[in-house]
C-alpha atoms as a PDB file:
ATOM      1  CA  UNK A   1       0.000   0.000   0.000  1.00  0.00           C
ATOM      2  CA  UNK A   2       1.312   3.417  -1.076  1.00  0.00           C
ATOM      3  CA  UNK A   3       2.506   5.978   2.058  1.00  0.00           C
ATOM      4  CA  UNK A   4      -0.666   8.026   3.148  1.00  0.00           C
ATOM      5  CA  UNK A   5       1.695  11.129   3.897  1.00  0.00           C
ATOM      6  CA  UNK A   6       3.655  12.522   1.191  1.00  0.00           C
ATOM      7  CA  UNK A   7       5.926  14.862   1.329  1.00  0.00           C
ATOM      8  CA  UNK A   8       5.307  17.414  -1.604  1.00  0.00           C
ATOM      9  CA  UNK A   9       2.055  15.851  -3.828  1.00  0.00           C
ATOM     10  CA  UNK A  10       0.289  17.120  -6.912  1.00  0.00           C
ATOM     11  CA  UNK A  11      -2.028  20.392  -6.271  1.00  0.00           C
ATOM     12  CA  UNK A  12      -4.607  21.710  -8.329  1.00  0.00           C
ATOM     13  CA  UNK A  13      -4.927  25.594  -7.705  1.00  0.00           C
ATOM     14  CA  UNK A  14      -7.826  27.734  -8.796  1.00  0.00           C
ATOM     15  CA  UNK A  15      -7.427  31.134  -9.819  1.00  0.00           C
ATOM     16  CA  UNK A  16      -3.806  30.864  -8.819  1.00  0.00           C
ATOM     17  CA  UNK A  17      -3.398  34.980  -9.611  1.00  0.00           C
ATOM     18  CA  UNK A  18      -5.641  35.800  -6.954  1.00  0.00           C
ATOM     19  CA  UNK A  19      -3.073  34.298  -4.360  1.00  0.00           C
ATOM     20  CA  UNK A  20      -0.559  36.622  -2.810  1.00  0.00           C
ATOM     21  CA  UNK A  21       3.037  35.854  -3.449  1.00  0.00           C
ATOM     22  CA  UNK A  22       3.487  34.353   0.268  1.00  0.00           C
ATOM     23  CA  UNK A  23       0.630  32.214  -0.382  1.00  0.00           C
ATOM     24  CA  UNK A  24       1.831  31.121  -4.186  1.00  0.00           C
ATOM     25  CA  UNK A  25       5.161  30.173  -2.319  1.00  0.00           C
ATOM     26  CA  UNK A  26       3.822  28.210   0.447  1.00  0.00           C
ATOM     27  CA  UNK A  27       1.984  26.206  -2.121  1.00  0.00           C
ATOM     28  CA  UNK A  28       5.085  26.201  -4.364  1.00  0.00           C
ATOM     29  CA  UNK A  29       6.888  24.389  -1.785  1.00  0.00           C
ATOM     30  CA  UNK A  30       3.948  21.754  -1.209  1.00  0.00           C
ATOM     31  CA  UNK A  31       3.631  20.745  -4.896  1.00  0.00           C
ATOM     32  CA  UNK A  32       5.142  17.903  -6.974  1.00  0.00           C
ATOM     33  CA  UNK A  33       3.078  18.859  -9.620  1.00  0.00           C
ATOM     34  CA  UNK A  34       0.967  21.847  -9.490  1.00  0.00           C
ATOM     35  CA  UNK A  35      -2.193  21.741 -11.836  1.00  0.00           C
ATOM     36  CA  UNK A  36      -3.528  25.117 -12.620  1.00  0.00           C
ATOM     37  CA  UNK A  37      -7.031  25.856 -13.011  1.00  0.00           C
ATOM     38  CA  UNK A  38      -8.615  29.180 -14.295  1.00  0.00           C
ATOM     39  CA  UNK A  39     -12.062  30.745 -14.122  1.00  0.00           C
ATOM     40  CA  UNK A  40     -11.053  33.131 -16.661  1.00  0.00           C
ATOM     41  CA  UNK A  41      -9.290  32.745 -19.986  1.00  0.00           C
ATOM     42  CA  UNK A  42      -7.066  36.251 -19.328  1.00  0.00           C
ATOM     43  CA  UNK A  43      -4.866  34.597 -16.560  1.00  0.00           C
ATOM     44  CA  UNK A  44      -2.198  32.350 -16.909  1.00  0.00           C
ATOM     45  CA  UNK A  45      -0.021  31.973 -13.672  1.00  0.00           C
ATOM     46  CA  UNK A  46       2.247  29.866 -15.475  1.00  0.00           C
ATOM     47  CA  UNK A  47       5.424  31.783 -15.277  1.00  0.00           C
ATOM     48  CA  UNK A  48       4.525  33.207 -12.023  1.00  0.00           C
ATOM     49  CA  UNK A  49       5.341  29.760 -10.751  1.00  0.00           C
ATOM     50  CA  UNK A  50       8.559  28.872 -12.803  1.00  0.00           C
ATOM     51  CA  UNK A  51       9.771  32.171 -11.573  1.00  0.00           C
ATOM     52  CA  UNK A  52       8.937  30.761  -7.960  1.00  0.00           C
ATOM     53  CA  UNK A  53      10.071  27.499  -8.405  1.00  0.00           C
ATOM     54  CA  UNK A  54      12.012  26.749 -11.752  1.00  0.00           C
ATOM     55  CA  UNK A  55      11.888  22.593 -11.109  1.00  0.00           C
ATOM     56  CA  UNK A  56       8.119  22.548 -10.695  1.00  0.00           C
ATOM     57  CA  UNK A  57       6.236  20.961 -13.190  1.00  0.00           C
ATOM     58  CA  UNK A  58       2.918  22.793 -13.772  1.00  0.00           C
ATOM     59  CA  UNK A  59       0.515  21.853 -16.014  1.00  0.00           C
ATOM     60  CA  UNK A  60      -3.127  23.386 -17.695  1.00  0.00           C
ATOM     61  CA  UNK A  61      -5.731  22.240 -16.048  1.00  0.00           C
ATOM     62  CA  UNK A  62      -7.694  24.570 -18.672  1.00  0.00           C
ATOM     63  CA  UNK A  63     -10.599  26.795 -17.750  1.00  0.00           C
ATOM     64  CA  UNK A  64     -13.539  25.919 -15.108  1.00  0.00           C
ATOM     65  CA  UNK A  65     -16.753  27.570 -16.637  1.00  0.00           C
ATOM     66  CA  UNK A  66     -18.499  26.869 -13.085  1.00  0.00           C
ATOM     67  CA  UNK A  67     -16.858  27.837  -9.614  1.00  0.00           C
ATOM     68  CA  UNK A  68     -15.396  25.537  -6.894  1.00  0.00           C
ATOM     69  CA  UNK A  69     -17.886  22.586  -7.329  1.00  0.00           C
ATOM     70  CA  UNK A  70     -16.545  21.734 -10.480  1.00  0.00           C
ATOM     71  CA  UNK A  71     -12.906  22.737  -9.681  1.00  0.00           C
ATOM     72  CA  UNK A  72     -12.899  19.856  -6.673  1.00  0.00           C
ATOM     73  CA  UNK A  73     -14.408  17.653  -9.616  1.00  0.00           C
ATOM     74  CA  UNK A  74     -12.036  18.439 -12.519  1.00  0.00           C
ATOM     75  CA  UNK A  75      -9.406  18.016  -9.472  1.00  0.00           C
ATOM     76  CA  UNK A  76     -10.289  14.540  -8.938  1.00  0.00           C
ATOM     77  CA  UNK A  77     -10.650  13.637 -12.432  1.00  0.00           C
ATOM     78  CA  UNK A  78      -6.590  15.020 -12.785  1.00  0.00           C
ATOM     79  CA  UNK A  79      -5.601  12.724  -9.640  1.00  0.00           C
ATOM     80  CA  UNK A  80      -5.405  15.721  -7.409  1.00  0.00           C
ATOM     81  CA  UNK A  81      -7.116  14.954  -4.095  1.00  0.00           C
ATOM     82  CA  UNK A  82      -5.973  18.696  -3.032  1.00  0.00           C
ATOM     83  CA  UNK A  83      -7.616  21.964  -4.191  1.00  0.00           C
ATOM     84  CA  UNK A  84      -6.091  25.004  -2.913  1.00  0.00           C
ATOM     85  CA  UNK A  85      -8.081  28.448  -3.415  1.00  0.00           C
ATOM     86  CA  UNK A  86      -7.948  31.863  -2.414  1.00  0.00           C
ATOM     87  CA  UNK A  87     -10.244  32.654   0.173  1.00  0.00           C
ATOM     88  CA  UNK A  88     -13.803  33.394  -1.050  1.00  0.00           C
ATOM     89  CA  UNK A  89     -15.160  36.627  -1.512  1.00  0.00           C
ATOM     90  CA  UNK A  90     -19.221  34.915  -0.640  1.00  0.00           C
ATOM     91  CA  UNK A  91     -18.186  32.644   1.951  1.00  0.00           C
ATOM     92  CA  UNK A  92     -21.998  30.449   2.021  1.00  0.00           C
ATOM     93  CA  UNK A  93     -22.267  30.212  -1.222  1.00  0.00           C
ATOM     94  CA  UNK A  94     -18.174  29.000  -1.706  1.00  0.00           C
ATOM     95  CA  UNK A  95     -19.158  26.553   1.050  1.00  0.00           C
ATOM     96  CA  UNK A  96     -22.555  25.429  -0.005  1.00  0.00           C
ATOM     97  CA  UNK A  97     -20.875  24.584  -4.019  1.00  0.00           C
ATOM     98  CA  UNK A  98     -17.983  22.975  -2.360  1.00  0.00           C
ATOM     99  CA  UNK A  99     -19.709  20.608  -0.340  1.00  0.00           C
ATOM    100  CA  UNK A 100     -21.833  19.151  -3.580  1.00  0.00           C
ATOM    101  CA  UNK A 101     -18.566  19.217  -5.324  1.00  0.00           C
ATOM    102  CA  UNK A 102     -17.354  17.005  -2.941  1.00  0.00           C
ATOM    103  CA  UNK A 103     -20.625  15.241  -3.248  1.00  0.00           C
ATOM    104  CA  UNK A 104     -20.356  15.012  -6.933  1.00  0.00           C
ATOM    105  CA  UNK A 105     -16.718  13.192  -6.150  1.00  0.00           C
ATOM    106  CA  UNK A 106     -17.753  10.731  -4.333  1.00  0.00           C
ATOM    107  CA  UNK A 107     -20.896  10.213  -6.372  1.00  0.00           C
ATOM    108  CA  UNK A 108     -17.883   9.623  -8.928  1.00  0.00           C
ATOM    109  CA  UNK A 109     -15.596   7.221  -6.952  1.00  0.00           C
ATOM    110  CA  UNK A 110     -13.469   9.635  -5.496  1.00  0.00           C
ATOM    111  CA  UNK A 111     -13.258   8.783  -1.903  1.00  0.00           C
ATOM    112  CA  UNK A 112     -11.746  12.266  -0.920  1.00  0.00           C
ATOM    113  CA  UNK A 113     -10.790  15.720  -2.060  1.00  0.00           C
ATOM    114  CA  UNK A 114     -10.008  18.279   0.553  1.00  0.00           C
ATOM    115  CA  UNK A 115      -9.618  22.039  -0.150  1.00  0.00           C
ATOM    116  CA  UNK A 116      -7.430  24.231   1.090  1.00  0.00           C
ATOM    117  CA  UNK A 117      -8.239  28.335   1.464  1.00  0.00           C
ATOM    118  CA  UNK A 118      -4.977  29.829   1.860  1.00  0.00           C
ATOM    119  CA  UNK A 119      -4.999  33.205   3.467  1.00  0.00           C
ATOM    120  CA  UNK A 120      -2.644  36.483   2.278  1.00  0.00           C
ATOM    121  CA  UNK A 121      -0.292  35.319   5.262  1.00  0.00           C
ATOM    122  CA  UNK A 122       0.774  32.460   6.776  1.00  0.00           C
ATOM    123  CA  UNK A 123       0.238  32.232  10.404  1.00  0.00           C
ATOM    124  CA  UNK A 124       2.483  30.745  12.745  1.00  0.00           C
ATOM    125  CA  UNK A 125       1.449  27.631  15.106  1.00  0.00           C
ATOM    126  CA  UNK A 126       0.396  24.284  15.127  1.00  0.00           C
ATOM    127  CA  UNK A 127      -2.044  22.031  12.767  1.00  0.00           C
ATOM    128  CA  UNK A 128      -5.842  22.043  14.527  1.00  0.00           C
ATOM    129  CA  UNK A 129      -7.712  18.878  13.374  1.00  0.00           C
ATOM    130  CA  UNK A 130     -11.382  19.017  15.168  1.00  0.00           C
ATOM    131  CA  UNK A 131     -14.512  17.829  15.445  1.00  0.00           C
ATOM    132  CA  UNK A 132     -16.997  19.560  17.506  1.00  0.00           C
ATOM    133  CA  UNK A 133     -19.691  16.125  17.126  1.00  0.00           C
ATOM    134  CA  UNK A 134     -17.170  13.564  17.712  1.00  0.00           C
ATOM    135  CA  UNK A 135     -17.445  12.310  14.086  1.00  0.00           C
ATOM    136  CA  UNK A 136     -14.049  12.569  12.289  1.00  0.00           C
ATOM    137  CA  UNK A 137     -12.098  11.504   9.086  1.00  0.00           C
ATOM    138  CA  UNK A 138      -8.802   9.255   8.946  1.00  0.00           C
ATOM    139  CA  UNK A 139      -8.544  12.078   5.543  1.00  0.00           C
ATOM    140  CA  UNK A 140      -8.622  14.746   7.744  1.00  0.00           C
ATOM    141  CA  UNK A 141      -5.879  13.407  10.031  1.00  0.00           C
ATOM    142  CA  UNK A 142      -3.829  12.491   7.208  1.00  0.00           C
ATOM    143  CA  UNK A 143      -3.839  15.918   6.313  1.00  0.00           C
ATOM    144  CA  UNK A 144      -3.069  17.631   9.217  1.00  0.00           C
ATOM    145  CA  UNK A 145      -0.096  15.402   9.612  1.00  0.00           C
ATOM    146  CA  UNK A 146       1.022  15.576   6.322  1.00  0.00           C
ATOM    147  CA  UNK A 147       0.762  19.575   6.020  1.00  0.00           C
ATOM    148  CA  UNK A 148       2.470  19.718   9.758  1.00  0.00           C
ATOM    149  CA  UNK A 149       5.156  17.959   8.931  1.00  0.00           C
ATOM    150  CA  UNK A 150       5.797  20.331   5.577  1.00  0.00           C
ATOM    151  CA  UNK A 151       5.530  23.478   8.182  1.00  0.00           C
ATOM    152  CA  UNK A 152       7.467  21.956  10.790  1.00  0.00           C
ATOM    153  CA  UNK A 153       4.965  22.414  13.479  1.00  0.00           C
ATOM    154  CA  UNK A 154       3.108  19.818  15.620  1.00  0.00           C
ATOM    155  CA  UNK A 155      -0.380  18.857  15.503  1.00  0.00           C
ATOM    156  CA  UNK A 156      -3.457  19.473  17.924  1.00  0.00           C
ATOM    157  CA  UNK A 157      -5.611  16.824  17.732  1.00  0.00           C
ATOM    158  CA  UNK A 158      -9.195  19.078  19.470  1.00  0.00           C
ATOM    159  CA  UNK A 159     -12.039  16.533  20.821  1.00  0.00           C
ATOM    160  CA  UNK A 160     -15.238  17.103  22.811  1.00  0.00           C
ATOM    161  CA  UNK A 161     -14.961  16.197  26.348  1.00  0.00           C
ATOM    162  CA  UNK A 162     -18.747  14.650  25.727  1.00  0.00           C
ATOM    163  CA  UNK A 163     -20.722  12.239  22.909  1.00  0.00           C
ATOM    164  CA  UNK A 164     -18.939   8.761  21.422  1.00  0.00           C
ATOM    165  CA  UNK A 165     -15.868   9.553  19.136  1.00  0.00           C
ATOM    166  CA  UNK A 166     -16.254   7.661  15.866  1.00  0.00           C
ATOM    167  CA  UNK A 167     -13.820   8.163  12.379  1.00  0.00           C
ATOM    168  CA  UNK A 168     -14.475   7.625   8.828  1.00  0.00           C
ATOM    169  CA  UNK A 169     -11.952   5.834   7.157  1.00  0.00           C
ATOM    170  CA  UNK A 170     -10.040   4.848  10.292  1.00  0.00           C
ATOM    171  CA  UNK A 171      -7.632   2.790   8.439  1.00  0.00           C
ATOM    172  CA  UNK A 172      -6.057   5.634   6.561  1.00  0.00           C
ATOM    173  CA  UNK A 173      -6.041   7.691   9.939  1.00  0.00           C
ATOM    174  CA  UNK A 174      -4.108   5.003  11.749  1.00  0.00           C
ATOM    175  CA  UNK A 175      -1.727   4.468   8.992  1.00  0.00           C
ATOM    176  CA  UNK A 176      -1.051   8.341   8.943  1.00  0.00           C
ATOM    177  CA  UNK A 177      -0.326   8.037  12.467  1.00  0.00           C
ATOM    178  CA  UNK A 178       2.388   5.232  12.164  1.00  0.00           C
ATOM    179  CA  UNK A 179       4.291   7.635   8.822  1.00  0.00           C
ATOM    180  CA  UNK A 180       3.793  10.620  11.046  1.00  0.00           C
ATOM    181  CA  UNK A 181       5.463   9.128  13.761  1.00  0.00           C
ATOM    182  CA  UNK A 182       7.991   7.758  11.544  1.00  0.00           C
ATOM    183  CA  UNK A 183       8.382  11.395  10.418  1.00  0.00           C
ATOM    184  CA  UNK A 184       8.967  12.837  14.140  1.00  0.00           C
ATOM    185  CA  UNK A 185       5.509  14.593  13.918  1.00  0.00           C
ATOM    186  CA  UNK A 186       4.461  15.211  17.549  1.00  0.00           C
ATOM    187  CA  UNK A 187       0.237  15.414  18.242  1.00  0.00           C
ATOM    188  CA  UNK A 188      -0.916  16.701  21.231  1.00  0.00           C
ATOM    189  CA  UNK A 189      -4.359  15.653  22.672  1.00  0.00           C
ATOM    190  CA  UNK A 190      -6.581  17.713  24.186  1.00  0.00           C
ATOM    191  CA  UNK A 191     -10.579  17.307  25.174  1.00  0.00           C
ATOM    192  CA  UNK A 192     -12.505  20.644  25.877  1.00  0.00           C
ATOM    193  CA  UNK A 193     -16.168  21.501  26.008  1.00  0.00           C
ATOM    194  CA  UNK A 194     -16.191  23.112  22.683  1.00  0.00           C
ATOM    195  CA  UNK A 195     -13.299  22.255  19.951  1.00  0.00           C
ATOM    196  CA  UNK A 196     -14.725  24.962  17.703  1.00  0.00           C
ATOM    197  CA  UNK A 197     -14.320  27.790  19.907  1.00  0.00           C
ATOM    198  CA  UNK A 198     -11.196  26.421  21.348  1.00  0.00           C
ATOM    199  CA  UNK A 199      -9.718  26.345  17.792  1.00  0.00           C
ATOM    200  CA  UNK A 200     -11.183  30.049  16.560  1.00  0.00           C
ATOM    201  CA  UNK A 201      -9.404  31.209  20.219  1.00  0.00           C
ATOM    202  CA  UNK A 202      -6.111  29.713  19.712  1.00  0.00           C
ATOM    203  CA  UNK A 203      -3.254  30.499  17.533  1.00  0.00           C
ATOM    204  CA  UNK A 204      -3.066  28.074  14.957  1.00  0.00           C
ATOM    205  CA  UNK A 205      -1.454  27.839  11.457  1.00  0.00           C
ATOM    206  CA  UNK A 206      -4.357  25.566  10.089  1.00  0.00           C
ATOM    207  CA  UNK A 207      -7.496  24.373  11.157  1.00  0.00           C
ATOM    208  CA  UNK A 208      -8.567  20.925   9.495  1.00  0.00           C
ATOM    209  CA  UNK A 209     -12.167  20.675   9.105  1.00  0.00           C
ATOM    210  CA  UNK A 210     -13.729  17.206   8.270  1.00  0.00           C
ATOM    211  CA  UNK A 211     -17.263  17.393   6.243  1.00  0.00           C
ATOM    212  CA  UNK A 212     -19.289  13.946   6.362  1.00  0.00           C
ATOM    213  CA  UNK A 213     -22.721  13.058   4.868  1.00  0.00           C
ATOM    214  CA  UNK A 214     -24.820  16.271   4.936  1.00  0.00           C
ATOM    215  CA  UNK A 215     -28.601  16.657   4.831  1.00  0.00           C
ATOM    216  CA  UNK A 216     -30.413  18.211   1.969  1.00  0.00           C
ATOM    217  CA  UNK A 217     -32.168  18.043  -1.294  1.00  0.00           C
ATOM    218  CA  UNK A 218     -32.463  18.804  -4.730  1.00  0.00           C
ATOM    219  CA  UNK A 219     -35.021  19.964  -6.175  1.00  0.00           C
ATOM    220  CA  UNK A 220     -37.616  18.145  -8.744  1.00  0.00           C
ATOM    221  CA  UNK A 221     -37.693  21.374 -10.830  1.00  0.00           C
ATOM    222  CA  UNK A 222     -34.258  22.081 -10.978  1.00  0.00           C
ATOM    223  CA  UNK A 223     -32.463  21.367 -14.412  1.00  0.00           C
ATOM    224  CA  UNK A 224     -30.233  18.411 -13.697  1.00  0.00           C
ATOM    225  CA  UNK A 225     -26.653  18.460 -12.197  1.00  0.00           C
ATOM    226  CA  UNK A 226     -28.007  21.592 -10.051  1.00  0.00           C
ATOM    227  CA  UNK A 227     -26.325  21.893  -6.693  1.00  0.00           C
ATOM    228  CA  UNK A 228     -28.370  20.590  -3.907  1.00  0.00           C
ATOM    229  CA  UNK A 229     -29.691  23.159  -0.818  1.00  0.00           C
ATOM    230  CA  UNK A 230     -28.223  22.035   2.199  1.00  0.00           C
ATOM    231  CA  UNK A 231     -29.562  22.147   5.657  1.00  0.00           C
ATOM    232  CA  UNK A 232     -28.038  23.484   8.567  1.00  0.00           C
ATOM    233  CA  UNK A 233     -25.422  20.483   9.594  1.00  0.00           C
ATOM    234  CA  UNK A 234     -22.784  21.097  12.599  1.00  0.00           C
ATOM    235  CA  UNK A 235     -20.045  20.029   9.829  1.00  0.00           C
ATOM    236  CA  UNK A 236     -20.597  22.617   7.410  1.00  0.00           C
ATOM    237  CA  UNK A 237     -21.426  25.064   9.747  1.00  0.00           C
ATOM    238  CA  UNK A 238     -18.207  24.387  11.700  1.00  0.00           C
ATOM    239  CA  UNK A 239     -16.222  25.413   8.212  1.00  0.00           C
ATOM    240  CA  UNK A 240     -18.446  28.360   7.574  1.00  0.00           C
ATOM    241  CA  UNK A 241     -17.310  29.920  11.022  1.00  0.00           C
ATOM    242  CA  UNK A 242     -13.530  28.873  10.593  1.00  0.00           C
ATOM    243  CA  UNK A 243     -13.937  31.299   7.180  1.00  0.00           C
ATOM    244  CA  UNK A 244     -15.140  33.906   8.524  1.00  0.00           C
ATOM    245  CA  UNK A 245     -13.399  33.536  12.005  1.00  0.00           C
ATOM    246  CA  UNK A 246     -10.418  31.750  11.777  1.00  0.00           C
ATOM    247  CA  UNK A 247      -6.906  33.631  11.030  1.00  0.00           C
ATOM    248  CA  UNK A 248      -5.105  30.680   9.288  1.00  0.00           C
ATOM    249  CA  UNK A 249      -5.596  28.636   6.660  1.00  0.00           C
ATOM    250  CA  UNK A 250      -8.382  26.443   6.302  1.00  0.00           C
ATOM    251  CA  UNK A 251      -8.708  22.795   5.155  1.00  0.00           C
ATOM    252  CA  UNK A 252     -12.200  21.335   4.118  1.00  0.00           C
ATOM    253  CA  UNK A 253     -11.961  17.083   3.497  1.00  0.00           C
ATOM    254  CA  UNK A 254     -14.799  15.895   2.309  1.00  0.00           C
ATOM    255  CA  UNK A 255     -14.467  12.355   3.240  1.00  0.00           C
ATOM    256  CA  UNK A 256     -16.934  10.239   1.111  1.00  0.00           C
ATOM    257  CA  UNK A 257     -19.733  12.717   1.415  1.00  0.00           C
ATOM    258  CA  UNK A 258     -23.111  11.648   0.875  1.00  0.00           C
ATOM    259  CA  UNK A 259     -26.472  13.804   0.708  1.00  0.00           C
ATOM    260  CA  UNK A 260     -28.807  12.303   2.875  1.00  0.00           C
ATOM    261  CA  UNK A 261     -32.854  12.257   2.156  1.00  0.00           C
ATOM    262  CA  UNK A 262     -34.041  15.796   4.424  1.00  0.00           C
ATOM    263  CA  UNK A 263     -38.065  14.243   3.909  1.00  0.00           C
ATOM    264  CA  UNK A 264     -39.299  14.602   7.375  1.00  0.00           C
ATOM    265  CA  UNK A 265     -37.182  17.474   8.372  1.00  0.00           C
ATOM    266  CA  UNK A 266     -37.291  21.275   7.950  1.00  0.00           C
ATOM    267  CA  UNK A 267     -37.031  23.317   4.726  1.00  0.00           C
ATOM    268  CA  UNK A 268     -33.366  23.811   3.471  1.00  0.00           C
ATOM    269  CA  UNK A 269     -31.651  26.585   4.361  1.00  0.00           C
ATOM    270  CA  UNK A 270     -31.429  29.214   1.698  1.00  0.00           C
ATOM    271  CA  UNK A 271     -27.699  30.255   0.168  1.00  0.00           C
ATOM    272  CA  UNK A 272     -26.942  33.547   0.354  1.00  0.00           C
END
C-alpha cells in the first residue's frame, strides 16, 4: 500500500493569480506537480510559478466555466485529491458549491478531495484537526499530519470532552499516524467543552475541518446536475465559522460525502 503522507504531492490551484506571493510560495513548496485551473481565460499563472520554483512541473488544467464545485471535480478527475483556493469573496455560497462538489466526487468514486483556502499570510502555530460532534475523518488526520510535517509544526488533535468519538476511514487515519510518527511529527491531545471555539481562540497555522454526509435536497424542478440546498449540519457550519473567524488557513476534506434524504425534516436553508 502506497505511504498516506507525502511529502510534496500534486495540487490543483484555482485562480492561482488571486493568491498573494506568500501564499503562491507556500503552495510552491507543497507541490510535486501543481495543476492550474482558471475561471477566466485572461490569466495564466504559469510563469509566475517557474519564476517561484524553476523545477516545478505545472501543467493546464484549462478553464472551469463553473466555480469551486466543479474545480474539486475536474481536481479529482486530474488525480489531485488537493484543491487550494484563495479565500472566497461569498463565503456560504463558496461553502454550499464545495460541499456538492465534494458530493459530486464521491458520487464519482473519489473517496476524498479536501480544499485548502490559503490566506494572504501564513500564520504561525500548530495544525488544529477538530470535530466539535465527535465524528471525524482518517482524511482529515492524514492531512493535518502531512501539512504539519511540511511546516514543521506539531499537531493538535481538538475533541469534545462529551458524545462517542467515531472516524471515517479509520484505516487511513491510523496508517497516517504510524508515517507521522515515523516522520517525528508530535500530536498533542486535548478534550474541551467546545473544539470549535477552542480552535477560533487559539493560535493556529491551520485548522482541518472534516465534512461527512450532509442533509439536503435537490429539487424536482431544478435542471439536472443543479447543486443541492443544504440544511443546517454542525459540519458545514463548523467550516463556515472557521472562514469567517479563523486567522489561518483552512482545510475542508470531504471524506466520502453523501447527501442524505431531508423528507421529514425542515425546509433547506437558503444560500446567500
Amino acid at each position: 500500500m502506497r505511504e498516506v503522507i507525502e511529502t510534496t504531492r500534486p495540487i490543483a490551484v484555482l485562480d492561482a493569480h488571486r493568491l498573494t506571493d506568500r501564499a503562491a510560495a507556500r503552495l510552491a513548496d507543497a507541490a510535486s506537480v501543481l495543476v492550474l485551473l482558471s475561471r477566466d481565460a485572461l490569466f495564466d499563472a504559469t510563469e509566475r510559478f517557474q519564476e517561484i520554483a524553476p523545477e516545478l512541473e505545472i501543467v493546464d488544467g484549462g478553464l472551469v466555466r463553473g466555480e469551486v464545485r466543479e474545480a474539486i471535480v475536474r481536481a479529482a478527475e486530474l488525480d489531485c485529491v488537493l484543491l487550494a483556493v484563495p479565500p472566497p469573496p461569498r463565503r456560504r455560497r463558496f461553502l454550499h458549491l464545495a460541499v456538492n462538489g465534494a458530493i459530486d466526487a464521491a458520487d464519482a468514486g473519489h473517496p476524498t478531495v479536501a480544499v485548502l483556502v490559503m490566506r494572504d499570510h501564513e500564520v504561525a502555530g500548530d495544525v488544529a484537526v477538530f470535530s466539535n460532534t465527535g465524528e471525524a475523518s482518517g482524511y482529515g488526520l492524514a492531512f493535518a499530519l502531512e501539512i504539519a510535517m511540511r511546516r514543521g509544526v506539531d499537531v493538535a488533535r481538538i475533541l469534545p470532552k462529551k458524545g462517542l468519538y467515531v472516524r471515517r476511514t479509520a484505516e487511513v487515519g491510523h496508517k497516517a499516524d504510524v508515517e507521522a510518527g515515523q516522520r517525528g511529527v508530535k500530536v498533542r491531545y486535548r478534550k474541551v467543552a467546545n473544539p470549535l471555539e477552542t480552535v477560533l481562540r487559539g493560535q493556529y497555522t491551520l485548522a482541518v475541518h472534516s465534512v461527512l454526509d450532509v442533509i439536503g435536497r435537490r429539487s424536482t424542478r431544478a435542471e439536472p446536475g443543479a447543486p443541492a440546498r443544504l440544511q443546517r449540519d454542525a459540519n458545514v457550519d463548523a467550516v463556515l465559522w472557521l472562514l469567517r473567524f479563523f486567522r489561518g488557513d483552512v482545510l475542508l476534506v470531504g471524506d466520502a460525502v453523501r447527501l442524505r434524504s431531508s423528507a421529514g425534516t425542515r425546509a433547506a436553508e437558503p444560500v446567500d
